[in-house]
PDB file of N, CA and C in Angstrom:
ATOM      1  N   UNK A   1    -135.837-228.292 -11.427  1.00  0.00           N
ATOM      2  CA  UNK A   1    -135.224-229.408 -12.141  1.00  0.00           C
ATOM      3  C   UNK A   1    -136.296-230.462 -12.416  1.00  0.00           C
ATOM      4  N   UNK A   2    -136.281-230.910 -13.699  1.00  0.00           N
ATOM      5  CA  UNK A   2    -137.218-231.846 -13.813  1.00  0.00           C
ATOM      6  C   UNK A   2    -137.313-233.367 -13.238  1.00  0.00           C
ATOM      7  N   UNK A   3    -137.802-234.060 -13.296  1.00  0.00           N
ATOM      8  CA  UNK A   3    -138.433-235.242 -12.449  1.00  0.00           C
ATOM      9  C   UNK A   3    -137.433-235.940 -13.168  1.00  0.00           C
ATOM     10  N   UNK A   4    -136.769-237.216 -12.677  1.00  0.00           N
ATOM     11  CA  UNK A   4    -135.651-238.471 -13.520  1.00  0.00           C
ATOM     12  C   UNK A   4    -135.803-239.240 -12.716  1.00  0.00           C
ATOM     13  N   UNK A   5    -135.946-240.541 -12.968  1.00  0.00           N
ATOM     14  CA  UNK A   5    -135.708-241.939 -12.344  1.00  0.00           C
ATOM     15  C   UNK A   5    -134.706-242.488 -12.215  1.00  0.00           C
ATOM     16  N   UNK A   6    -133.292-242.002 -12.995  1.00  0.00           N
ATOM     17  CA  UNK A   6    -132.377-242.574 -12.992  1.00  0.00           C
ATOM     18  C   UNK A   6    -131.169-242.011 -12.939  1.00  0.00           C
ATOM     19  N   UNK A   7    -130.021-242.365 -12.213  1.00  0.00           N
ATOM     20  CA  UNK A   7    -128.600-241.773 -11.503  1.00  0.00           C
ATOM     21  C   UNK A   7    -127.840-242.551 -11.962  1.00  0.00           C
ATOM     22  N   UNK A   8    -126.832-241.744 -12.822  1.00  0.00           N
ATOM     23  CA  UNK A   8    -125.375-242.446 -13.038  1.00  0.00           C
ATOM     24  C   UNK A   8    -124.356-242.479 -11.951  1.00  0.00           C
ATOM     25  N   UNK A   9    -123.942-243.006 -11.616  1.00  0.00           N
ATOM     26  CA  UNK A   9    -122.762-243.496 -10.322  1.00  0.00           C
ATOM     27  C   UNK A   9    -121.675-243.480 -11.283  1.00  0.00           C
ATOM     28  N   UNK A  10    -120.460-243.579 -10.819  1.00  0.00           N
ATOM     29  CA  UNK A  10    -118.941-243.697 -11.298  1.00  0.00           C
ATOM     30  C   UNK A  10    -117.937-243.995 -10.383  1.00  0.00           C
ATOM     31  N   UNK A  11    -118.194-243.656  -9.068  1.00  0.00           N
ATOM     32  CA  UNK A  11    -117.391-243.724  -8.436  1.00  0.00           C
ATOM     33  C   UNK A  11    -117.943-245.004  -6.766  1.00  0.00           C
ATOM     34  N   UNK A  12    -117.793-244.706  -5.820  1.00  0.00           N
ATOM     35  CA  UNK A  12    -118.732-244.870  -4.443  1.00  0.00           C
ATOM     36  C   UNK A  12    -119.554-245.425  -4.528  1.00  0.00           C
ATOM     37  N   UNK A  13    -120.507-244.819  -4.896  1.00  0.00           N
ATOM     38  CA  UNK A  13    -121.945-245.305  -4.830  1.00  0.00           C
ATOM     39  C   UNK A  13    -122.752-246.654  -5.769  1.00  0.00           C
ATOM     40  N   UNK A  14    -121.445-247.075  -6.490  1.00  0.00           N
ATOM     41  CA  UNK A  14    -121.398-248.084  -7.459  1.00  0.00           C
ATOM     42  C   UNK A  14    -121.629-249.395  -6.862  1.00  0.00           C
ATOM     43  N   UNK A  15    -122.096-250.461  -7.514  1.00  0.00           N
ATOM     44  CA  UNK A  15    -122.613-251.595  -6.419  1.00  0.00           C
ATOM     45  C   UNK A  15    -121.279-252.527  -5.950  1.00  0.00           C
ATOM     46  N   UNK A  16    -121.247-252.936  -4.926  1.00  0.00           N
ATOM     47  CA  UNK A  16    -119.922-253.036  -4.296  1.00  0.00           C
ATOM     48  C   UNK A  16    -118.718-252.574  -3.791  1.00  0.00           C
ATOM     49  N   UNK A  17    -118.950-250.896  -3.601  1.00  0.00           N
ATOM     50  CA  UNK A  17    -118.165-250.103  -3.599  1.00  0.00           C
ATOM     51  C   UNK A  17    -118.309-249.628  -2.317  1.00  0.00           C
ATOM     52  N   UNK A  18    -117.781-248.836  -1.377  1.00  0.00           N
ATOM     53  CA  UNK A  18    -118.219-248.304   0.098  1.00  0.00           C
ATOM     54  C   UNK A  18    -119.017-247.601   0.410  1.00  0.00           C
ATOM     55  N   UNK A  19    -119.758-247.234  -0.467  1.00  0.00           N
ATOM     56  CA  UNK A  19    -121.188-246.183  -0.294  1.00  0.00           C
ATOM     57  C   UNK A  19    -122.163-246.919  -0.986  1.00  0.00           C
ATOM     58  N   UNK A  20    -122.194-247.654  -1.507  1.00  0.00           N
ATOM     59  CA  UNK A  20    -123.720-248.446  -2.055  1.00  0.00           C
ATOM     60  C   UNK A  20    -124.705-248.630  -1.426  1.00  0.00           C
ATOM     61  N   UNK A  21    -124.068-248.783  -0.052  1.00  0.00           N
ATOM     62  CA  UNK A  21    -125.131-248.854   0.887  1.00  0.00           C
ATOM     63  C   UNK A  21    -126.156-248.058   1.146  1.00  0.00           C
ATOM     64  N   UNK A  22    -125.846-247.003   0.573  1.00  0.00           N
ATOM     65  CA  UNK A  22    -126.866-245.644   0.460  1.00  0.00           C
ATOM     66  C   UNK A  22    -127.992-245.700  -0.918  1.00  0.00           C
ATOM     67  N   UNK A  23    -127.629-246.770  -1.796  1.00  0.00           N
ATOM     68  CA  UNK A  23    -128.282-247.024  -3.212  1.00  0.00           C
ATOM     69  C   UNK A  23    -129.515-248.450  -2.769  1.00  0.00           C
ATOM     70  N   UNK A  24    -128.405-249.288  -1.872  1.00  0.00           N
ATOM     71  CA  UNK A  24    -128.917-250.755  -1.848  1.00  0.00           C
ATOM     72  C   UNK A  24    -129.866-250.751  -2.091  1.00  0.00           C
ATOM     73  N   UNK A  25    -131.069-250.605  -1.277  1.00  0.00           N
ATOM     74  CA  UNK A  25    -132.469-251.137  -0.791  1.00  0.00           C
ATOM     75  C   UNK A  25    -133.345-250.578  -2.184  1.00  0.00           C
ATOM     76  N   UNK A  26    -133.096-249.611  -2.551  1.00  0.00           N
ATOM     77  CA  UNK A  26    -133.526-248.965  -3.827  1.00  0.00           C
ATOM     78  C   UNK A  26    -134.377-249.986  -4.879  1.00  0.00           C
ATOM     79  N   UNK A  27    -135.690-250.391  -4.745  1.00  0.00           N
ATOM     80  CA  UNK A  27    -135.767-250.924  -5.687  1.00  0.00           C
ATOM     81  C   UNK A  27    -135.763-250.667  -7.490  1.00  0.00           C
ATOM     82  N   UNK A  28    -134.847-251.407  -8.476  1.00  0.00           N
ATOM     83  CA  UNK A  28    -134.326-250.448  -9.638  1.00  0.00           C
ATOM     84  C   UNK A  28    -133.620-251.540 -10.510  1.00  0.00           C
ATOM     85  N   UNK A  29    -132.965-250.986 -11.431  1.00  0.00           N
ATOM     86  CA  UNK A  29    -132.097-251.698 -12.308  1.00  0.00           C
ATOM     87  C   UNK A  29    -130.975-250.935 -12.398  1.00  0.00           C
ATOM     88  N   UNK A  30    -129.913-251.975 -12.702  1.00  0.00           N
ATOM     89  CA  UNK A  30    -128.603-251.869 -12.788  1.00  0.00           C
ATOM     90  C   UNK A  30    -128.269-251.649 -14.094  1.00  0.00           C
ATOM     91  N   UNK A  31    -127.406-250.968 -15.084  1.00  0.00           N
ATOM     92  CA  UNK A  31    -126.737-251.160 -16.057  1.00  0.00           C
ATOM     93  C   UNK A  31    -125.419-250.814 -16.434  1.00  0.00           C
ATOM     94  N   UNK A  32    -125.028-251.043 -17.163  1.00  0.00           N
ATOM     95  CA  UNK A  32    -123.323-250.608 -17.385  1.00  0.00           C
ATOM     96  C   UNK A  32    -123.311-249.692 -18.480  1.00  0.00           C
ATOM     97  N   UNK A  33    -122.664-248.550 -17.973  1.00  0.00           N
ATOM     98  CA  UNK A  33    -122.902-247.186 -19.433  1.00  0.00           C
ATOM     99  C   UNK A  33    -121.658-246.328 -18.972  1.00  0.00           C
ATOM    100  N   UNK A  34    -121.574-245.301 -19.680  1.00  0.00           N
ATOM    101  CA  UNK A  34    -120.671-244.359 -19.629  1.00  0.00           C
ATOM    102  C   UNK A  34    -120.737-243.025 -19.992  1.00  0.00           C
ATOM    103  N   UNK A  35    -120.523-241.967 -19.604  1.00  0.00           N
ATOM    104  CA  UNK A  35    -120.664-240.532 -19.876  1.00  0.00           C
ATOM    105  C   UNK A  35    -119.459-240.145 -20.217  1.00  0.00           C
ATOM    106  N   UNK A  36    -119.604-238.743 -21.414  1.00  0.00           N
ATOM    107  CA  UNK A  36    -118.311-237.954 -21.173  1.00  0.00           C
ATOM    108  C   UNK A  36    -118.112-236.750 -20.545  1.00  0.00           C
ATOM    109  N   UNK A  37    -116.736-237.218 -20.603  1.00  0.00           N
ATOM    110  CA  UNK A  37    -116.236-236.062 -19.292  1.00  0.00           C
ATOM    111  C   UNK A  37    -114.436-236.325 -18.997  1.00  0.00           C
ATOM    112  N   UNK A  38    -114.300-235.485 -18.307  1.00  0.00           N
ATOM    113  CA  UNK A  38    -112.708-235.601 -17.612  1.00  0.00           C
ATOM    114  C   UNK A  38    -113.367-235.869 -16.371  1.00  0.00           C
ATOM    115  N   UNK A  39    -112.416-237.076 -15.549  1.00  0.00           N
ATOM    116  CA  UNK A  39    -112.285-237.317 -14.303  1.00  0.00           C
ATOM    117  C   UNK A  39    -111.660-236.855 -13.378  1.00  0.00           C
ATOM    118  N   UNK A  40    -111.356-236.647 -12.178  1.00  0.00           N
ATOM    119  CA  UNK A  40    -110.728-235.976 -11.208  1.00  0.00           C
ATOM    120  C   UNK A  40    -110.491-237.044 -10.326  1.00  0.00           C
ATOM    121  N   UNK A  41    -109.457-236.916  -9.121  1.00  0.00           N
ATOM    122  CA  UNK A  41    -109.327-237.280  -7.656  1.00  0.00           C
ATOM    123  C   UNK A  41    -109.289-236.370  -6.643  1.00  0.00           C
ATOM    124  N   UNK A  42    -110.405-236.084  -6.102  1.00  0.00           N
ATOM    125  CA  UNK A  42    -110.657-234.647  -4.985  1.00  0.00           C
ATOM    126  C   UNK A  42    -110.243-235.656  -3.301  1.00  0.00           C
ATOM    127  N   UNK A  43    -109.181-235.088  -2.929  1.00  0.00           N
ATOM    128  CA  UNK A  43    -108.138-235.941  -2.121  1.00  0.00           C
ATOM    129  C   UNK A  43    -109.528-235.428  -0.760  1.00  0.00           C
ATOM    130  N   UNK A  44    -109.899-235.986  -0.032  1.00  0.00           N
ATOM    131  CA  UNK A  44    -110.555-235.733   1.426  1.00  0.00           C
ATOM    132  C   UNK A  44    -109.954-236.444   2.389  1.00  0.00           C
ATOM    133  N   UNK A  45    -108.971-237.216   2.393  1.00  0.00           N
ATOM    134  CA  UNK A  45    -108.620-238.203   3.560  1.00  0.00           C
ATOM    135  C   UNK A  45    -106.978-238.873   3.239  1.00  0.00           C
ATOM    136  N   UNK A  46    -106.761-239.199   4.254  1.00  0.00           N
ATOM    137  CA  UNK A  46    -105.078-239.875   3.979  1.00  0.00           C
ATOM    138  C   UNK A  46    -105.183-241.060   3.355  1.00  0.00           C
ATOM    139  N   UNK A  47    -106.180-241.662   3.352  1.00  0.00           N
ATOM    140  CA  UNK A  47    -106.090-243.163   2.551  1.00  0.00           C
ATOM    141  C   UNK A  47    -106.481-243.411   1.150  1.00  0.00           C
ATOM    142  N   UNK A  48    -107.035-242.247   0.433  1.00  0.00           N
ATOM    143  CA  UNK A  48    -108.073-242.055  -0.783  1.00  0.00           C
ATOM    144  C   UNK A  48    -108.521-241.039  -1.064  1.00  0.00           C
ATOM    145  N   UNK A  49    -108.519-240.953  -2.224  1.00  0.00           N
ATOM    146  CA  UNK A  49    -109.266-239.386  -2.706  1.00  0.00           C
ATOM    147  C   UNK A  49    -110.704-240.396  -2.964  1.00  0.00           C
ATOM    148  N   UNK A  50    -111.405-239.299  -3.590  1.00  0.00           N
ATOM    149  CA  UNK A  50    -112.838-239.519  -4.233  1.00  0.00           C
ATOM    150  C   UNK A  50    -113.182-239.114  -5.815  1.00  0.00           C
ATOM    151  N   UNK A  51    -113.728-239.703  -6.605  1.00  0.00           N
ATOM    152  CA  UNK A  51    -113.644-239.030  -7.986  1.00  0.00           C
ATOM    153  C   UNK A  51    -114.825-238.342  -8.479  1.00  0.00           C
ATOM    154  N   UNK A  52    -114.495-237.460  -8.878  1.00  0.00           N
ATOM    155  CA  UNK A  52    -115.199-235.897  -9.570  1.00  0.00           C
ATOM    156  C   UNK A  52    -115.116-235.921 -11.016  1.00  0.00           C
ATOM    157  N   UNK A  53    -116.414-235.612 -11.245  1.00  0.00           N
ATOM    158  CA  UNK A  53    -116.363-235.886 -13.170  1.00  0.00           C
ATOM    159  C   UNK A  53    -116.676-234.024 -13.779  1.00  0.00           C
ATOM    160  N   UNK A  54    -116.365-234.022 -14.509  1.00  0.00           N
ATOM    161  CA  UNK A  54    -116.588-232.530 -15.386  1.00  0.00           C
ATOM    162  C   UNK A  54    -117.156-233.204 -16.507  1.00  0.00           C
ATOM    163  N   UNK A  55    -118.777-232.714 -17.042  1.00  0.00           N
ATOM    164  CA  UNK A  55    -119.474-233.410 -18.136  1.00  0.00           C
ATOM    165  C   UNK A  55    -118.691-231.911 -19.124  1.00  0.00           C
ATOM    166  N   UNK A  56    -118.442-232.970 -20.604  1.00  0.00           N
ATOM    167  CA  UNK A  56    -117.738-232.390 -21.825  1.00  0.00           C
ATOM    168  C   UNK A  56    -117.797-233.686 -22.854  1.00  0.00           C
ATOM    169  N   UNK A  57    -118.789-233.262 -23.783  1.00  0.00           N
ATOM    170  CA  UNK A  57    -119.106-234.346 -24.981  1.00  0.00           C
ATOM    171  C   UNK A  57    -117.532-234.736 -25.501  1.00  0.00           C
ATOM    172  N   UNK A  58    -116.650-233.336 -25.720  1.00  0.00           N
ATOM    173  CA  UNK A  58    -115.623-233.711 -26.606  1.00  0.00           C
ATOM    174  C   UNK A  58    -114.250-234.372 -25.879  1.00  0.00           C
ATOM    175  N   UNK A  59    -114.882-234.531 -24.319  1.00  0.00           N
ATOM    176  CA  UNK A  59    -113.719-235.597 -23.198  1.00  0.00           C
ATOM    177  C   UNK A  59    -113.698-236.943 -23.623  1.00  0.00           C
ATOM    178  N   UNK A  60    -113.440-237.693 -22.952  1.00  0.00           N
ATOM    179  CA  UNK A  60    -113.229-239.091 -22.566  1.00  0.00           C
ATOM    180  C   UNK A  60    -114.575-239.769 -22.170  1.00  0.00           C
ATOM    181  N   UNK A  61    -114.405-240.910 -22.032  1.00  0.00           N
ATOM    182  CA  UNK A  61    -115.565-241.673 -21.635  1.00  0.00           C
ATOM    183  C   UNK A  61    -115.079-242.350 -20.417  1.00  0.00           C
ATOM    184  N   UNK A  62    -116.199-241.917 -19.423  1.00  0.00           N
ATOM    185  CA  UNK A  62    -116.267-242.350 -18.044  1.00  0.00           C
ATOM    186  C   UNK A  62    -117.121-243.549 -17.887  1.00  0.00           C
ATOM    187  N   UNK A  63    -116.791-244.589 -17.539  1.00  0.00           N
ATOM    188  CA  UNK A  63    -117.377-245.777 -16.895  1.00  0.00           C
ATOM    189  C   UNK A  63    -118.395-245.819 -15.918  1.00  0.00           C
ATOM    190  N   UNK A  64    -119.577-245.899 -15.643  1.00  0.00           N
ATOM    191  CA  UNK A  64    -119.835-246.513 -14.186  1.00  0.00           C
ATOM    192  C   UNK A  64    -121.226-247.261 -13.793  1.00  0.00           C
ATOM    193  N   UNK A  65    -122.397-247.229 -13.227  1.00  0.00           N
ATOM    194  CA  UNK A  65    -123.275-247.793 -13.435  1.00  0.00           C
ATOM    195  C   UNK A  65    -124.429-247.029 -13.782  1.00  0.00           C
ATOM    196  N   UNK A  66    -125.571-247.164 -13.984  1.00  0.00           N
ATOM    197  CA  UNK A  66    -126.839-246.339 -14.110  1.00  0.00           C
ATOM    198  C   UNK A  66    -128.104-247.326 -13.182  1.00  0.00           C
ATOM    199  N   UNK A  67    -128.219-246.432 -12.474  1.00  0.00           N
ATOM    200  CA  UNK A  67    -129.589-246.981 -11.508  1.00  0.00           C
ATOM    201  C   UNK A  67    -130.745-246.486 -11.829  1.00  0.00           C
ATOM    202  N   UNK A  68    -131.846-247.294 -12.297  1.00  0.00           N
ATOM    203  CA  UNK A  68    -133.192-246.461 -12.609  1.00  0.00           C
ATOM    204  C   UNK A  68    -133.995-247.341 -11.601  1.00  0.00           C
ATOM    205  N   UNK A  69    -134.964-246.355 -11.036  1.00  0.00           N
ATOM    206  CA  UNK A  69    -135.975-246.670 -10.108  1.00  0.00           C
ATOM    207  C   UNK A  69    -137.178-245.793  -9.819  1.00  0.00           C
ATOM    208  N   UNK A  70    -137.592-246.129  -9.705  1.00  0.00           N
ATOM    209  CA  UNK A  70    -139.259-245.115  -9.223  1.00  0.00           C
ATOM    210  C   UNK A  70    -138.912-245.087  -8.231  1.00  0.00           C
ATOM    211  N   UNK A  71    -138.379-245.572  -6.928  1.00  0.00           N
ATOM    212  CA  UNK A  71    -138.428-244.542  -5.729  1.00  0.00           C
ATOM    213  C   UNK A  71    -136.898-243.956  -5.602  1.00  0.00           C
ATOM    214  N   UNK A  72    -136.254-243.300  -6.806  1.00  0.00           N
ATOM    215  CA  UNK A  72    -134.705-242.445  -6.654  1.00  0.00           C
ATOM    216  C   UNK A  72    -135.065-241.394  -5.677  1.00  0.00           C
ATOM    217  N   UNK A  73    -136.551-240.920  -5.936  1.00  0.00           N
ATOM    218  CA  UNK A  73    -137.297-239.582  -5.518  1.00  0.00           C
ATOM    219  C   UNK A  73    -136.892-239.714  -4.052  1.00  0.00           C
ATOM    220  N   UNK A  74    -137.136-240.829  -3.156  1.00  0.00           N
ATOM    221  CA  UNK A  74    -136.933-240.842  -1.725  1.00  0.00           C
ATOM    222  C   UNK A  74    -135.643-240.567  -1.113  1.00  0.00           C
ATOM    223  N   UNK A  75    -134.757-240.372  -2.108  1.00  0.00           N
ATOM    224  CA  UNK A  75    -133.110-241.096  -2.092  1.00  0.00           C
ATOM    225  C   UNK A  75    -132.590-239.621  -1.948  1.00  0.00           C
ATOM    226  N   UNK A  76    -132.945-238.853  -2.832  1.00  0.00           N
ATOM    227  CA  UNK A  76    -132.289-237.576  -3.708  1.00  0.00           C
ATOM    228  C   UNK A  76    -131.767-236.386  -3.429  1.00  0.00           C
ATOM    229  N   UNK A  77    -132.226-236.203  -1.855  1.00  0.00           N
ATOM    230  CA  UNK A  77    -132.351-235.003  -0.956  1.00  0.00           C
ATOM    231  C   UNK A  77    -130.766-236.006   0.078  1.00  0.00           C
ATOM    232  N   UNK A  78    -131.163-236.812   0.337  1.00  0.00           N
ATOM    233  CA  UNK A  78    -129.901-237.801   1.201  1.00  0.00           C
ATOM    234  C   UNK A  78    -128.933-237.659   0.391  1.00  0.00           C
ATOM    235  N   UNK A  79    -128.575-238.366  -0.570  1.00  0.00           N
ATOM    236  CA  UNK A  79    -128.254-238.109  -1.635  1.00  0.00           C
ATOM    237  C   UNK A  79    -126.978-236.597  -2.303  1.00  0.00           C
ATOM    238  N   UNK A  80    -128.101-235.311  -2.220  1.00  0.00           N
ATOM    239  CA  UNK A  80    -127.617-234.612  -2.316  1.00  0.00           C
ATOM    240  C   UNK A  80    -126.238-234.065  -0.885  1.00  0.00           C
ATOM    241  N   UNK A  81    -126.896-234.506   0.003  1.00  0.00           N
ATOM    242  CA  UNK A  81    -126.298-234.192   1.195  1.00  0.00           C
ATOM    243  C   UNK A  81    -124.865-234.799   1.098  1.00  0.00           C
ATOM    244  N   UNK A  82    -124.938-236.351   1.103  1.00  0.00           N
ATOM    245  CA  UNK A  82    -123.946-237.225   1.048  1.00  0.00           C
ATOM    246  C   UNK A  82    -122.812-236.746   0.050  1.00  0.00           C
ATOM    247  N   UNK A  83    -123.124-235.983  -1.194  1.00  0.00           N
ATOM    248  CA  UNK A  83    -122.378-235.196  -2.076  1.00  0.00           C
ATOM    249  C   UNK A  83    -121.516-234.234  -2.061  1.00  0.00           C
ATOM    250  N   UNK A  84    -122.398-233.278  -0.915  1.00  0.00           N
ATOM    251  CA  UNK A  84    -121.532-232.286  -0.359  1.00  0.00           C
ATOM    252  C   UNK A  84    -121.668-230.894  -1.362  1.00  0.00           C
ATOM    253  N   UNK A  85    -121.415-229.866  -0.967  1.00  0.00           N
ATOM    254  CA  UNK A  85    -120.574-228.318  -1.475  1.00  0.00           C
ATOM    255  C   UNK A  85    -120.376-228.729  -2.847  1.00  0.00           C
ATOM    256  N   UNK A  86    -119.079-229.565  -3.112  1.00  0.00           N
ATOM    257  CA  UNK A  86    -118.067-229.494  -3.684  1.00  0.00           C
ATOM    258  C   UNK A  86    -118.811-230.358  -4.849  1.00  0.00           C
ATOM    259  N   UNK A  87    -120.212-230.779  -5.237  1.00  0.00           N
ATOM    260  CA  UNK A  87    -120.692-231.336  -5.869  1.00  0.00           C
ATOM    261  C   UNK A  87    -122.320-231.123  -6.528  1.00  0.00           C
ATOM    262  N   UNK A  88    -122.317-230.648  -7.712  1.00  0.00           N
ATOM    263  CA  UNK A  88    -123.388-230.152  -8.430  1.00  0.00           C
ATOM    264  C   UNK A  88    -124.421-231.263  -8.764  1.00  0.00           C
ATOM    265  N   UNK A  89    -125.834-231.720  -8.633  1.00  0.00           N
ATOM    266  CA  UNK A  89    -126.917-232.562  -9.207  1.00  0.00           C
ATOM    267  C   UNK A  89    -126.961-232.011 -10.434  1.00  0.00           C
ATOM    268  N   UNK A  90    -126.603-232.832 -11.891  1.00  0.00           N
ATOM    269  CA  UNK A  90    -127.021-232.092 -12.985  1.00  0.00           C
ATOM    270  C   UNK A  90    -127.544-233.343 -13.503  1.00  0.00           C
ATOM    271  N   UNK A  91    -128.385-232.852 -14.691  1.00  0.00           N
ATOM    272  CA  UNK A  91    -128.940-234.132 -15.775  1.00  0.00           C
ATOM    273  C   UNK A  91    -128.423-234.466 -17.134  1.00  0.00           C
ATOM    274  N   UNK A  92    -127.942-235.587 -17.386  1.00  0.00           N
ATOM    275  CA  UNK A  92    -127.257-235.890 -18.212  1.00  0.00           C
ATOM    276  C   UNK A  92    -127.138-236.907 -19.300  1.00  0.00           C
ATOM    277  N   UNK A  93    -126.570-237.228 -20.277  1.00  0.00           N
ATOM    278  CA  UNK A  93    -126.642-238.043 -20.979  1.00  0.00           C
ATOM    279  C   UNK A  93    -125.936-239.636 -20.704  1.00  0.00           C
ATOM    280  N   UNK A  94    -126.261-240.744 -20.875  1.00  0.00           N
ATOM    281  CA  UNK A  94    -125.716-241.850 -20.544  1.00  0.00           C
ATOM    282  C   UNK A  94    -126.151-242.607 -21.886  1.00  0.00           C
ATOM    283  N   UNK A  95    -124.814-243.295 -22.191  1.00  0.00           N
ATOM    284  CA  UNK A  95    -124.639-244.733 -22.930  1.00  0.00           C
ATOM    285  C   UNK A  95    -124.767-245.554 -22.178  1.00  0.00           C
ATOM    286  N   UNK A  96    -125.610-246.353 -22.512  1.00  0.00           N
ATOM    287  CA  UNK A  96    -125.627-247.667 -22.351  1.00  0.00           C
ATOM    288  C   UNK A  96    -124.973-248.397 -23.290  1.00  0.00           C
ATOM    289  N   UNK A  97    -124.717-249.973 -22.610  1.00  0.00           N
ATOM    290  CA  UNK A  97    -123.530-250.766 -23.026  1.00  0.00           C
ATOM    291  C   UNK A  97    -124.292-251.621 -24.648  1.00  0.00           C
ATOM    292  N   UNK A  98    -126.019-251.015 -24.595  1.00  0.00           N
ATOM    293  CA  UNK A  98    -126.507-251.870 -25.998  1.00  0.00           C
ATOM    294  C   UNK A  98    -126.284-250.590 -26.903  1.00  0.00           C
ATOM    295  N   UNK A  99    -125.745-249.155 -26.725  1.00  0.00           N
ATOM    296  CA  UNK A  99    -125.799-248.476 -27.341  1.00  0.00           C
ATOM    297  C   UNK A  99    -126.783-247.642 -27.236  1.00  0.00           C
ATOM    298  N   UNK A 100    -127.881-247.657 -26.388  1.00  0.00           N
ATOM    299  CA  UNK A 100    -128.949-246.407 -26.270  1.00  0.00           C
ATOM    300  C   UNK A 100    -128.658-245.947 -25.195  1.00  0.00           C
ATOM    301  N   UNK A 101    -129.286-244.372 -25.393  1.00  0.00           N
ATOM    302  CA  UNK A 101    -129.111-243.420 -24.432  1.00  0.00           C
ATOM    303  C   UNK A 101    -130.116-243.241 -23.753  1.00  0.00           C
ATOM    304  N   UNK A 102    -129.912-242.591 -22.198  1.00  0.00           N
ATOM    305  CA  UNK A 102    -131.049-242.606 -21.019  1.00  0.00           C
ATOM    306  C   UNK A 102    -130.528-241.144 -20.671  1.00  0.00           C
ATOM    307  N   UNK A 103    -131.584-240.486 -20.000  1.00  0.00           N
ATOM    308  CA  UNK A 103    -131.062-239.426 -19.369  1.00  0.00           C
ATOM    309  C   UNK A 103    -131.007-239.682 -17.698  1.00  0.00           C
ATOM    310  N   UNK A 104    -130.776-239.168 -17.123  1.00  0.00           N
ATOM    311  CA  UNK A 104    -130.131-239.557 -15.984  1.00  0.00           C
ATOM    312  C   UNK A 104    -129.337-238.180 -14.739  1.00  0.00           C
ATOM    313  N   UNK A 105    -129.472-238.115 -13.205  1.00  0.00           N
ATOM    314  CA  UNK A 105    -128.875-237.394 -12.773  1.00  0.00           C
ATOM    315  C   UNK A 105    -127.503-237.965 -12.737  1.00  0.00           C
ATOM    316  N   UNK A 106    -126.581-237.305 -12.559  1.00  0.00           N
ATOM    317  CA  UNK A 106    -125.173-237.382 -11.920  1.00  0.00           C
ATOM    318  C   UNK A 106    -124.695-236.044 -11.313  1.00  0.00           C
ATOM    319  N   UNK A 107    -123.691-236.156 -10.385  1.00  0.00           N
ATOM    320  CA  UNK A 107    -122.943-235.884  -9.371  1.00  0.00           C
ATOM    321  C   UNK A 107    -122.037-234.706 -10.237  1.00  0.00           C
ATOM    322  N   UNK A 108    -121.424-234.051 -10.267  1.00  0.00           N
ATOM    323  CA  UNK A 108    -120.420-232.893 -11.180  1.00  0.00           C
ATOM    324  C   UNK A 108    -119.891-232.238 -10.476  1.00  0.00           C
ATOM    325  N   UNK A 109    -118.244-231.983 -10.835  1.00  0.00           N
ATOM    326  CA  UNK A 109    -117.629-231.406  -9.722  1.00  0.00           C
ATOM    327  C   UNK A 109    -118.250-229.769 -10.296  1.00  0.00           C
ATOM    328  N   UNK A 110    -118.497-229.077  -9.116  1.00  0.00           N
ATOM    329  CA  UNK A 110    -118.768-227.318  -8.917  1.00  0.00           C
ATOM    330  C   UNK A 110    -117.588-226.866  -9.264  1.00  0.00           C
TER     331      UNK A 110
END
C-alpha cells in the first residue's frame, strides 16, 4: 500500500469524540470533508453501536473529519489494531468543504 499522510475519520476517532484520544497528540491538520458511501451501525456493546462505511461513488455522502500529518506513519499499525477484523485500511477519495479533493486512508467495513 502506498505511503498517505492523511486519514478520514467519520465516526470515534473524530475530534471530541471517545477515541480521539488515539489521534490527539498527532501533530496535523484538521478539515471538514466527506466521502461516498452507505453507512452502517455494527452494534458491539449495550449502550452503542459503532459506524462502518462501504466506499460507493454512486451512495450518499458521509461527513467526518480529515487528519493530515507527517507522523500518521507512527499511528497506523495502532491504528489498524484499534479497528479490528471487522475493518479494512483502504485509500480513498475525500471532499473537502472548499471543494478539493485529497486522498486519504479510511477505515471500511470487510
Amino acid at each position: 500500500m502506498e505511503k498517505i499522510n492523511s486519514i478520514f475519520v467519520y465516526g470515534t476517532l473524530q475530534p471530541g469524540k471517545q477515541h480521539y484520544h488515539i489521534l490527539k497528540n498527532l501533530n496535523g491538520t484538521w478539515k471538514k470533508g466527506y466521502v461516498m458511501g452507505t453507512l452502517f451501525n455494527i452494534n458491539r456493546s449495550d449502550n452503542y453501536g459503532y459506524p462502518a462505511i462501504k466506499i460507493d461513488k454512486n451512495e450518499s455522502k458521509i461527513y467526518g473529519m480529515l487528519l493530515k500529518s507527517k507522523d500518521l506513519e507512527q499511528k497506523i499499525l495502532q491504528l489498524d489494531e484499534f479497528e479490528g477484523k471487522e475493518y479494512k485500511r483502504i485509500i480513498t477519495e475525500v471532499t473537502l468543504e472548499d471543494n478539493t479533493k485529497a486522498e486519504a486512508y479510511i477505515y471500511e467495513l470487510r
